[in-house]
C-alpha atoms as a PDB file:
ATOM      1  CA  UNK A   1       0.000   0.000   0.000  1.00  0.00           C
ATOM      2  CA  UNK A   2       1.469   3.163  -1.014  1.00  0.00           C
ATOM      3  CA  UNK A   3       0.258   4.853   2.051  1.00  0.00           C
ATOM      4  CA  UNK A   4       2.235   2.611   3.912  1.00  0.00           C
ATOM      5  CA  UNK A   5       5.246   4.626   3.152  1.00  0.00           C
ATOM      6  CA  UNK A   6       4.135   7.842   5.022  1.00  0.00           C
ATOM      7  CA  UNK A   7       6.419   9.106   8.033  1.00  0.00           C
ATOM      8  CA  UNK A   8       4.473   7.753  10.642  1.00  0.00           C
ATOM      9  CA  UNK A   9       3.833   4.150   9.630  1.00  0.00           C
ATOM     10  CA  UNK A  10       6.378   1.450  10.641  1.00  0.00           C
ATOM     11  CA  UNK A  11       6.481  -1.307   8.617  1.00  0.00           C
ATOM     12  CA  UNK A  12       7.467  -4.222  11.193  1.00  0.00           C
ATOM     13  CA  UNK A  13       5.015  -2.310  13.433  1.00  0.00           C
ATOM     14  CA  UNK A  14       2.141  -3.275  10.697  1.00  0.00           C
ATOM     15  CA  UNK A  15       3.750  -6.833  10.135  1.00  0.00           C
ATOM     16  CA  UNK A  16       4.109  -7.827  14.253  1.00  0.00           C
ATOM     17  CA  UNK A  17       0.203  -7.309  14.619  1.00  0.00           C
ATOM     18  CA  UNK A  18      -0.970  -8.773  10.993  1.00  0.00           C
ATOM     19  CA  UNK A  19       0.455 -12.008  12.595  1.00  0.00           C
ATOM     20  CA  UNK A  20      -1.974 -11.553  15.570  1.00  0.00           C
ATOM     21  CA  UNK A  21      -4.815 -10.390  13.177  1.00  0.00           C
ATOM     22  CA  UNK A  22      -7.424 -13.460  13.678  1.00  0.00           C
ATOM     23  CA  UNK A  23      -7.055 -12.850  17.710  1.00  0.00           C
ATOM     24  CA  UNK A  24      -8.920  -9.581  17.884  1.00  0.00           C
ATOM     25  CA  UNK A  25     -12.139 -10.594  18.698  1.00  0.00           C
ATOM     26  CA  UNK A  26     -11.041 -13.702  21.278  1.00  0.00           C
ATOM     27  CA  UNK A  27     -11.478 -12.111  24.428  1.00  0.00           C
ATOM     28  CA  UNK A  28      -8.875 -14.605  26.069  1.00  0.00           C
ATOM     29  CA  UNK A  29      -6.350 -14.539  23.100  1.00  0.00           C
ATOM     30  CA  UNK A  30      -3.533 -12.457  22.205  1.00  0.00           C
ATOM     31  CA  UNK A  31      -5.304  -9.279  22.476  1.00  0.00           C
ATOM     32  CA  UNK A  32      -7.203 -10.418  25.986  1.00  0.00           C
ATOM     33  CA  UNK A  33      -5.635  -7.285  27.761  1.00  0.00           C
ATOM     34  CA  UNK A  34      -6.803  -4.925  25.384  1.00  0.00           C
ATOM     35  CA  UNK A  35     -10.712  -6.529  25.842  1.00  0.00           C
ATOM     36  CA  UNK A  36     -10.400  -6.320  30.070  1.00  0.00           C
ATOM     37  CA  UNK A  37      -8.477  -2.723  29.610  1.00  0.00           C
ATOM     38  CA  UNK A  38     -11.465  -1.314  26.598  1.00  0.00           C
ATOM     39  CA  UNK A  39     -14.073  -0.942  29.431  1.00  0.00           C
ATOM     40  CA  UNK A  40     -12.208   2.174  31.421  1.00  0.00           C
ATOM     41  CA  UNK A  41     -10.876   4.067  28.084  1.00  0.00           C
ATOM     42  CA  UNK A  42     -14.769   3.525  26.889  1.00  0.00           C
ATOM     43  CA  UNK A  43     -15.949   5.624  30.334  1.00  0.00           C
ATOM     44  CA  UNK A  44     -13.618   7.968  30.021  1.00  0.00           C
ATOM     45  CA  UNK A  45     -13.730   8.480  26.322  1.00  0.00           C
ATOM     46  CA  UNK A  46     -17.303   8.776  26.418  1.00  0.00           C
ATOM     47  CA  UNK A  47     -17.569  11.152  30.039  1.00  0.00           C
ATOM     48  CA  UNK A  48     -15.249  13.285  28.442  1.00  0.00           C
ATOM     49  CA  UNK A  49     -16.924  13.912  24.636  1.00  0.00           C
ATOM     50  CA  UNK A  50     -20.461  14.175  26.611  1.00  0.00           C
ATOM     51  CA  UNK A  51     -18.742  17.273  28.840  1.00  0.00           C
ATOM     52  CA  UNK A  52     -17.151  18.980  26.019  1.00  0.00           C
ATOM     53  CA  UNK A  53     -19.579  18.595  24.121  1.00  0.00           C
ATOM     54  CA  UNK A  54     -22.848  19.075  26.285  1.00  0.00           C
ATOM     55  CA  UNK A  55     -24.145  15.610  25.414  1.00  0.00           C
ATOM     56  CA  UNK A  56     -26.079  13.694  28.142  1.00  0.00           C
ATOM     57  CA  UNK A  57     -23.539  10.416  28.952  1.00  0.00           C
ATOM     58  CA  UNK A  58     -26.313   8.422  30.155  1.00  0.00           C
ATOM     59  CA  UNK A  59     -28.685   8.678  26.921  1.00  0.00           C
ATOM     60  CA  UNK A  60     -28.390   5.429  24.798  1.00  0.00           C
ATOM     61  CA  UNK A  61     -26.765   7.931  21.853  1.00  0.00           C
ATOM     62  CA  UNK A  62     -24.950  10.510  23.358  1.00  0.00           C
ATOM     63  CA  UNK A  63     -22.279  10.721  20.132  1.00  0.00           C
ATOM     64  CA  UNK A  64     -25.164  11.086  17.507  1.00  0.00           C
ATOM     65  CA  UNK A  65     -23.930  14.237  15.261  1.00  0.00           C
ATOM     66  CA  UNK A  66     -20.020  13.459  16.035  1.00  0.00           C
ATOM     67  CA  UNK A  67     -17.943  12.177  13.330  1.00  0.00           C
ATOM     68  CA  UNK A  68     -14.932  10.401  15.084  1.00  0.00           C
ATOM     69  CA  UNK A  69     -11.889   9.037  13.595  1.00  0.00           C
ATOM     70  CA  UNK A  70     -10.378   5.715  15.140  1.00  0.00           C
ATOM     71  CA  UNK A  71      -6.472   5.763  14.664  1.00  0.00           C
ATOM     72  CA  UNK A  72      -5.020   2.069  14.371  1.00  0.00           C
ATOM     73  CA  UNK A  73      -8.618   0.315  14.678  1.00  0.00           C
ATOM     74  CA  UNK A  74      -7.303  -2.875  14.347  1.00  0.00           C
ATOM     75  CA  UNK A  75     -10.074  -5.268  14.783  1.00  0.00           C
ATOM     76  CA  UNK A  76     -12.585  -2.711  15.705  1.00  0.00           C
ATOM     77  CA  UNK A  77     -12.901  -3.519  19.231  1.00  0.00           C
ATOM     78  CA  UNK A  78     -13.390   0.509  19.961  1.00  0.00           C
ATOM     79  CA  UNK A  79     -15.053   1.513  16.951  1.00  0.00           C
ATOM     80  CA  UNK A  80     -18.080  -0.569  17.908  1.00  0.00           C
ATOM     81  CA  UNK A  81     -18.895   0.544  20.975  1.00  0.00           C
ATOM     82  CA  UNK A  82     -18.089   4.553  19.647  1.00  0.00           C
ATOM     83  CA  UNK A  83     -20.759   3.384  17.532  1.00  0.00           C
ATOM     84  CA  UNK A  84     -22.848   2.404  19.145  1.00  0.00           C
ATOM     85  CA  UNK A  85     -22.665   5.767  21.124  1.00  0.00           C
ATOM     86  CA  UNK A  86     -24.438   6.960  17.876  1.00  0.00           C
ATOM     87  CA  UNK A  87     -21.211   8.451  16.091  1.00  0.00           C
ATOM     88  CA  UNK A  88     -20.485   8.342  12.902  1.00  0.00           C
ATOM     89  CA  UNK A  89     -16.958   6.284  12.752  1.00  0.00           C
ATOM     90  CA  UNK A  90     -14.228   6.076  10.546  1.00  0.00           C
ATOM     91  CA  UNK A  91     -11.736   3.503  11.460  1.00  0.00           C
ATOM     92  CA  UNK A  92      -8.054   3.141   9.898  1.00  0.00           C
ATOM     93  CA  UNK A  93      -5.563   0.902   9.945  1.00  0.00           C
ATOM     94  CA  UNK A  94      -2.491   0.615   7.753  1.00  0.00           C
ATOM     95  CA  UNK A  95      -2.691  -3.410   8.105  1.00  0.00           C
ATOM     96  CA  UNK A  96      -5.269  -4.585   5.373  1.00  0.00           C
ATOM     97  CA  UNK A  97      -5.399  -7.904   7.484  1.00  0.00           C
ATOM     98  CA  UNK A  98      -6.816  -5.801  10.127  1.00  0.00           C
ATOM     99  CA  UNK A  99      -9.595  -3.893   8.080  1.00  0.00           C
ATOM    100  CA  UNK A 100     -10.867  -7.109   6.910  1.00  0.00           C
ATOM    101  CA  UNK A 101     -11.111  -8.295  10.215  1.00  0.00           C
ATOM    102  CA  UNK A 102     -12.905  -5.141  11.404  1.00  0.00           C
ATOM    103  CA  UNK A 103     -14.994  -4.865   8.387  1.00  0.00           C
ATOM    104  CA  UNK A 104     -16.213  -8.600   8.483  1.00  0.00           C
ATOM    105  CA  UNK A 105     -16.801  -8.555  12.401  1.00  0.00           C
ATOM    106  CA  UNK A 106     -19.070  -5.138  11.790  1.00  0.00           C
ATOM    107  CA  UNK A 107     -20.914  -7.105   9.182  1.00  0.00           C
ATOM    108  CA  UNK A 108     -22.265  -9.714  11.722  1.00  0.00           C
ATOM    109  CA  UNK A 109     -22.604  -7.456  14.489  1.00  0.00           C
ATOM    110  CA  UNK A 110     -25.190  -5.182  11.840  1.00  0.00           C
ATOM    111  CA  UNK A 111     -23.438  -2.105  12.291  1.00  0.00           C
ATOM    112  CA  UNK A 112     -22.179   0.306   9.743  1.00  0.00           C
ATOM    113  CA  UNK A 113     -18.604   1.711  10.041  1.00  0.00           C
ATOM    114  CA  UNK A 114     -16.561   3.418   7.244  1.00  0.00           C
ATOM    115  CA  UNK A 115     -13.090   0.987   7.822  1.00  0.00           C
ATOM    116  CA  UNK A 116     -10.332   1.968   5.516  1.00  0.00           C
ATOM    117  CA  UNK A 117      -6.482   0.290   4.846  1.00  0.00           C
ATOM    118  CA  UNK A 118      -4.722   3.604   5.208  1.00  0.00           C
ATOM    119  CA  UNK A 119      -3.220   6.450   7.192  1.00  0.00           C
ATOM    120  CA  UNK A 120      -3.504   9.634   9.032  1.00  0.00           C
ATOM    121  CA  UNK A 121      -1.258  11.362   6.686  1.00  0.00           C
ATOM    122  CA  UNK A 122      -3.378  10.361   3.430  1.00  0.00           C
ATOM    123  CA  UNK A 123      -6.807  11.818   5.484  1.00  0.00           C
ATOM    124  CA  UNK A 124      -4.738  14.974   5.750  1.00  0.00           C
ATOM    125  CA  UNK A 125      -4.298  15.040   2.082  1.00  0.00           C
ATOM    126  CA  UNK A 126      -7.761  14.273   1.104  1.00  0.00           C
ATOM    127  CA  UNK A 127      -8.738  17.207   3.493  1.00  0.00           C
ATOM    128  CA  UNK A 128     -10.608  15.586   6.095  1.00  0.00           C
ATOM    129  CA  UNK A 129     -11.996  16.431   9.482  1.00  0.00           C
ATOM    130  CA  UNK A 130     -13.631  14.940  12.648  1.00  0.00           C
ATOM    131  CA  UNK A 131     -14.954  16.080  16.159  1.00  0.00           C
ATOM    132  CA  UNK A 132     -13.146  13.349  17.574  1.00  0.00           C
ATOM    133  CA  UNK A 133      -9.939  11.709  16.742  1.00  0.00           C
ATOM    134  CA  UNK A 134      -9.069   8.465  18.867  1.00  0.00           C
ATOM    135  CA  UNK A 135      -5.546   7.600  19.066  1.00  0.00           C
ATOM    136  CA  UNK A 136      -5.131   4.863  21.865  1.00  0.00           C
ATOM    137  CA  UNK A 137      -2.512   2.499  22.171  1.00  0.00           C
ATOM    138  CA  UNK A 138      -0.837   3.598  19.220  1.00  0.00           C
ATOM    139  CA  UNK A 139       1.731   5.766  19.818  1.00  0.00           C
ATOM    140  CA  UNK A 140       4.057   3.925  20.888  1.00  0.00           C
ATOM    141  CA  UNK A 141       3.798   1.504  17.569  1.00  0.00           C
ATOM    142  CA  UNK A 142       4.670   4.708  15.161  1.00  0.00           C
ATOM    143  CA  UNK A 143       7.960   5.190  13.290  1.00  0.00           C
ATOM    144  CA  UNK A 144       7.846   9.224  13.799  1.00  0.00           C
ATOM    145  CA  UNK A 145       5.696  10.638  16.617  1.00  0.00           C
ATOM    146  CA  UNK A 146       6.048  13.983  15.883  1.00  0.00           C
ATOM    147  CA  UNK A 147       4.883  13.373  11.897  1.00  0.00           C
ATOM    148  CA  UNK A 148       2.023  11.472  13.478  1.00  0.00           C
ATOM    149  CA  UNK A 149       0.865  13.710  16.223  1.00  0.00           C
ATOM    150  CA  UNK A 150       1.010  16.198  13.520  1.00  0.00           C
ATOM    151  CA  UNK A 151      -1.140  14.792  10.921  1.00  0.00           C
ATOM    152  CA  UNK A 152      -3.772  13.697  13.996  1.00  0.00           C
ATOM    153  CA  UNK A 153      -4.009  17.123  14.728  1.00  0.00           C
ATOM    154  CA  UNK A 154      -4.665  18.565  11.867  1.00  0.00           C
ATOM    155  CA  UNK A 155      -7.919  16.289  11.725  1.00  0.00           C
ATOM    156  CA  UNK A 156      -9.030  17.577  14.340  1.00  0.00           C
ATOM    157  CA  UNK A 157     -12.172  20.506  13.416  1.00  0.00           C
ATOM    158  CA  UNK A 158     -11.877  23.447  15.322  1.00  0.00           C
ATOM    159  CA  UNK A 159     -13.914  22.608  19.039  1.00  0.00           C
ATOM    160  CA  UNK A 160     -12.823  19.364  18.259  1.00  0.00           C
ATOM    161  CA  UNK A 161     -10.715  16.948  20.608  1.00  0.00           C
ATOM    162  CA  UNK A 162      -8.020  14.564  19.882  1.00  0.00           C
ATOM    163  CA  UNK A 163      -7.479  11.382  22.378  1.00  0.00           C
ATOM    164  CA  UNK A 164      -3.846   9.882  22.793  1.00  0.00           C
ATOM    165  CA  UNK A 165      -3.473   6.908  25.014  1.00  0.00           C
ATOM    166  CA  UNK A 166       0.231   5.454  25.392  1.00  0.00           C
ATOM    167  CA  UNK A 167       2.403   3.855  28.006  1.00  0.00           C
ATOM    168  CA  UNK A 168       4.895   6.030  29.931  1.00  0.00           C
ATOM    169  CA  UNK A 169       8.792   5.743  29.619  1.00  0.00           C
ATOM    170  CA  UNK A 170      10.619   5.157  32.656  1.00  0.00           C
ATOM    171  CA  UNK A 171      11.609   2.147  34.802  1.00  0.00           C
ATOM    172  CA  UNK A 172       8.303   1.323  36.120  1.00  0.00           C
ATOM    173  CA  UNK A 173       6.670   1.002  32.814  1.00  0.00           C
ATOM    174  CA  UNK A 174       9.498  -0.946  31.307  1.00  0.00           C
ATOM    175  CA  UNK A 175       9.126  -3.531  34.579  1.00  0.00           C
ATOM    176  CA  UNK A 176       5.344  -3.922  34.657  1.00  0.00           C
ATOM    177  CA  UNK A 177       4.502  -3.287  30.742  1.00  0.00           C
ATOM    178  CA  UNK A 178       7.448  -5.236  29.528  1.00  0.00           C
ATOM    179  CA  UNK A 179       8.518  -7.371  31.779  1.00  0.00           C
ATOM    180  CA  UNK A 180       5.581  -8.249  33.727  1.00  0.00           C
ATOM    181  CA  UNK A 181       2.583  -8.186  31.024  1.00  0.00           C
ATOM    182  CA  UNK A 182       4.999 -10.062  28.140  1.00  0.00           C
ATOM    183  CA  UNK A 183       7.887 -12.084  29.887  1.00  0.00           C
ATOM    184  CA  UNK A 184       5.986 -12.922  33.166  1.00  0.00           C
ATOM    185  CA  UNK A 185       2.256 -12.939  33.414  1.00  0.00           C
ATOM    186  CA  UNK A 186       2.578 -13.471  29.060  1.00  0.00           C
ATOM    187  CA  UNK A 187      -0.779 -10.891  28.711  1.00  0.00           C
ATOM    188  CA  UNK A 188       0.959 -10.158  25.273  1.00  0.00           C
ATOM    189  CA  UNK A 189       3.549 -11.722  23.116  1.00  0.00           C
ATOM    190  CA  UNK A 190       6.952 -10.826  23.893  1.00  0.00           C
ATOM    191  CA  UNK A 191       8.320  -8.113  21.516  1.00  0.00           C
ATOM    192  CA  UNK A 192       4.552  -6.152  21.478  1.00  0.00           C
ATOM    193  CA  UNK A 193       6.110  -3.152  23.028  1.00  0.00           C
ATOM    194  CA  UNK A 194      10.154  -1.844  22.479  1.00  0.00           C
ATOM    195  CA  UNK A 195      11.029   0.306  25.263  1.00  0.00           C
ATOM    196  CA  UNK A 196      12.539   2.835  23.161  1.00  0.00           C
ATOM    197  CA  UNK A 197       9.518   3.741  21.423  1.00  0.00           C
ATOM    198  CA  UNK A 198       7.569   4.102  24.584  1.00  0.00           C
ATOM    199  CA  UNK A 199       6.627   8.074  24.867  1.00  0.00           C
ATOM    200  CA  UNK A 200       6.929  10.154  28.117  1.00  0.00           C
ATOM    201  CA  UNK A 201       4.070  12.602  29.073  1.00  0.00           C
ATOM    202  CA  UNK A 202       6.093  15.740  28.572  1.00  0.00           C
ATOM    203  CA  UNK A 203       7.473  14.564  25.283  1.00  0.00           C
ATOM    204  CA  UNK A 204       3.881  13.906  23.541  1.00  0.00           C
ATOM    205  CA  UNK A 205       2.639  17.809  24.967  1.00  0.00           C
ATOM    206  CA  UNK A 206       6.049  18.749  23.707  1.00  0.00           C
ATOM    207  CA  UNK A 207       4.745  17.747  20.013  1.00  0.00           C
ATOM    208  CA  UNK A 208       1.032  18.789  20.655  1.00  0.00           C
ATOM    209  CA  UNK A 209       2.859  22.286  21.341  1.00  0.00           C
ATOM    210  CA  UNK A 210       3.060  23.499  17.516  1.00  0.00           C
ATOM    211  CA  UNK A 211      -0.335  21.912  15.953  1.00  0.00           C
ATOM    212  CA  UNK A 212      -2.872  24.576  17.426  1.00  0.00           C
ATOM    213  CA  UNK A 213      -4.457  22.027  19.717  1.00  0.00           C
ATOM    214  CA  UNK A 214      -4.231  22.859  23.580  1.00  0.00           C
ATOM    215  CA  UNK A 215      -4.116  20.247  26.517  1.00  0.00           C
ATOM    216  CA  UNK A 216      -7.571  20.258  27.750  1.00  0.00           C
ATOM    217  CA  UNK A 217      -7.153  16.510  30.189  1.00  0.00           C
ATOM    218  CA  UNK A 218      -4.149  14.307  31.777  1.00  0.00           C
ATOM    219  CA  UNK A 219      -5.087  10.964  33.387  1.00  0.00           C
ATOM    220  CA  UNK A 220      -3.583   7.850  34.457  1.00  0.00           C
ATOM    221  CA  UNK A 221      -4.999   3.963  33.710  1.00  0.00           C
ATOM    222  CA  UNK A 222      -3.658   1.972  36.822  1.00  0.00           C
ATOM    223  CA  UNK A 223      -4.359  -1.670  36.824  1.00  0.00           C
ATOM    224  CA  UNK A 224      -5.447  -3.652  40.665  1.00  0.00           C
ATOM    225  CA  UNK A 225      -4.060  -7.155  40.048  1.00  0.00           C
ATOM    226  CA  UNK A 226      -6.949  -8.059  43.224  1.00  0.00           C
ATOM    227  CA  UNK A 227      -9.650  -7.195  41.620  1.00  0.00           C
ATOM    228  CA  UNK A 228      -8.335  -7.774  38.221  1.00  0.00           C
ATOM    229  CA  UNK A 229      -9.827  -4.749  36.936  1.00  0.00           C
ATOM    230  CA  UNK A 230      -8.256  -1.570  35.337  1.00  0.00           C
ATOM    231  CA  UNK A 231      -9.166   2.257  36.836  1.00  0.00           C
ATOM    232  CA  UNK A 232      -8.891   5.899  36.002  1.00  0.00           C
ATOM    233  CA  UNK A 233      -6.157   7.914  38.265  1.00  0.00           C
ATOM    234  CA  UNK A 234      -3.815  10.451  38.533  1.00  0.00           C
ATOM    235  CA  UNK A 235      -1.102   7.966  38.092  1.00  0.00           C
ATOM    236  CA  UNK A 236       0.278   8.618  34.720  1.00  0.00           C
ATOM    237  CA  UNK A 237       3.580   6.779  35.445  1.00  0.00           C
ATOM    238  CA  UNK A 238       2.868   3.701  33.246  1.00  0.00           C
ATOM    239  CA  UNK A 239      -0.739   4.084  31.097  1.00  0.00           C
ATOM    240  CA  UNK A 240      -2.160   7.581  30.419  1.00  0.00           C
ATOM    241  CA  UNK A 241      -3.945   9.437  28.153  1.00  0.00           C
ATOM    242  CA  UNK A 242      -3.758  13.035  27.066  1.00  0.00           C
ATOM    243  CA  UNK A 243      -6.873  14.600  25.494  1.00  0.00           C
ATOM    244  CA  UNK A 244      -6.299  17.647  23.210  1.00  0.00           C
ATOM    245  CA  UNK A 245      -8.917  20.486  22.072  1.00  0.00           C
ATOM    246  CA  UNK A 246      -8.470  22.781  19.045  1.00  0.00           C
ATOM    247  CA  UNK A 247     -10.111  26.074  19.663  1.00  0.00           C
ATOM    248  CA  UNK A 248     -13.149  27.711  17.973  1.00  0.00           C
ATOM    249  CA  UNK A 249     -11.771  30.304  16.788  1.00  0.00           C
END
């Protein structure tokens, strides 16, 4: 795909999660952490577009109006339920594998989502915008993260928001998202994340800082091996997300 050779993409990236392609929708198989972790990033995507927006979170449709954007879909395990939430979704991915996936899983499941095998970079060429862009759990996969934060951005329609969800850089992370989720409890196979590519809070604002979009939201994901359940905090030292808003005017 010719897309495929815009700044952002990484090829081996694309190639490392083709190979896990049939797993997305087996909530106890490759991707199983991604299924128990979608339930918190739902609430808080969702709590977050309703208060910008002035939507009512606990109506069935609170997104009907909202054209989102879903960066990296994958499968489509989050641009389902976004969906659902009565918005109009694009999803993307630069893995054709993937869209297939996505597009034959939204088939059965009687929903209608505009999936597409490309990038952020050709949406930016075809001149197009959205009220939300989702960008979570990809950041860390990209080959430039200042080319892709860039393009993102500039998708973004003015009183629009852009979501970017990544894992933290720093000792802790590397022990409990490397070590711990692929070497010892094996949540994901080894080699899903690369410590180098992980991205620190203060470097991802640092690239937000010339695209016209201002830090609106910081929060931490924190996961209670007890309960086995994942929950929003101010921990940002391993997951976090950073929500963006372009101004009106």
């Amino acid at each position: 795909m010719s897309a495929a050779t815009h700044a952002s993409v990484d090829p081996s990236e694309i190639a490392k999660f083709e190979r896990m392609a049939a797993e997305w929708w087996n909530p106890e198989g490759k991707f199983a952490p991604l299924h128990k972790f979608n339930p918190v990033r739902l609430t808080y995507t969702r709590d977050i577009v309703c208060e910008h927006f002035g939507r009512d979170a606990k109506s069935g449709t609170p997104f009907t109006g909202l054209r989102l954007l879903d960066v990296g879909c994958g499968g489509g395990i989050l641009s389902e339920p976004m969906t659902r939430l009565g918005a109009t979704v694009v999803g993307i991915d630069p893995s054709e594998t993937n869209i297939e996936i996505a597009r034959l899983h939204a088939g059965q499941t009687g929903l209608e989502i505009d999936y597409r095998a490309t990038t952020v970079e050709a949406l930016v060429e075809a001149k197009e915008d959205f009220d939300v862009v989702l960008a979570m759990e990809v950041v860390e996969h990209v080959a430039d993260v200042d080319a892709f934060i860039a393009a993102s951005a500039a998708l973004v329609r003015p009183g629009g928001l852009l979501f970017l969800a990544t894992i933290n850089r720093n000792l802790k992370a590397f022990a409990l998202a490397i070590v711990g989720a692929e070497y010892v409890l094996r949540w994901l196979p080894r080699g899903t994340h690369e410590y180098e590519k992980l991205v620190k809070p203060a470097e991802l604002e640092a690239a937000l800082a010339g695209t016209g979009l201002n830090v609106a939201h910081r929060l931490g994901v924190t996961y209670n091996p007890l309960a086995d359940s994942w929950s929003r905090s101010s921990d940002m030292s391993v997951n976090y997300a950073i929500v963006a808003e372009r101004p009106t005017a």
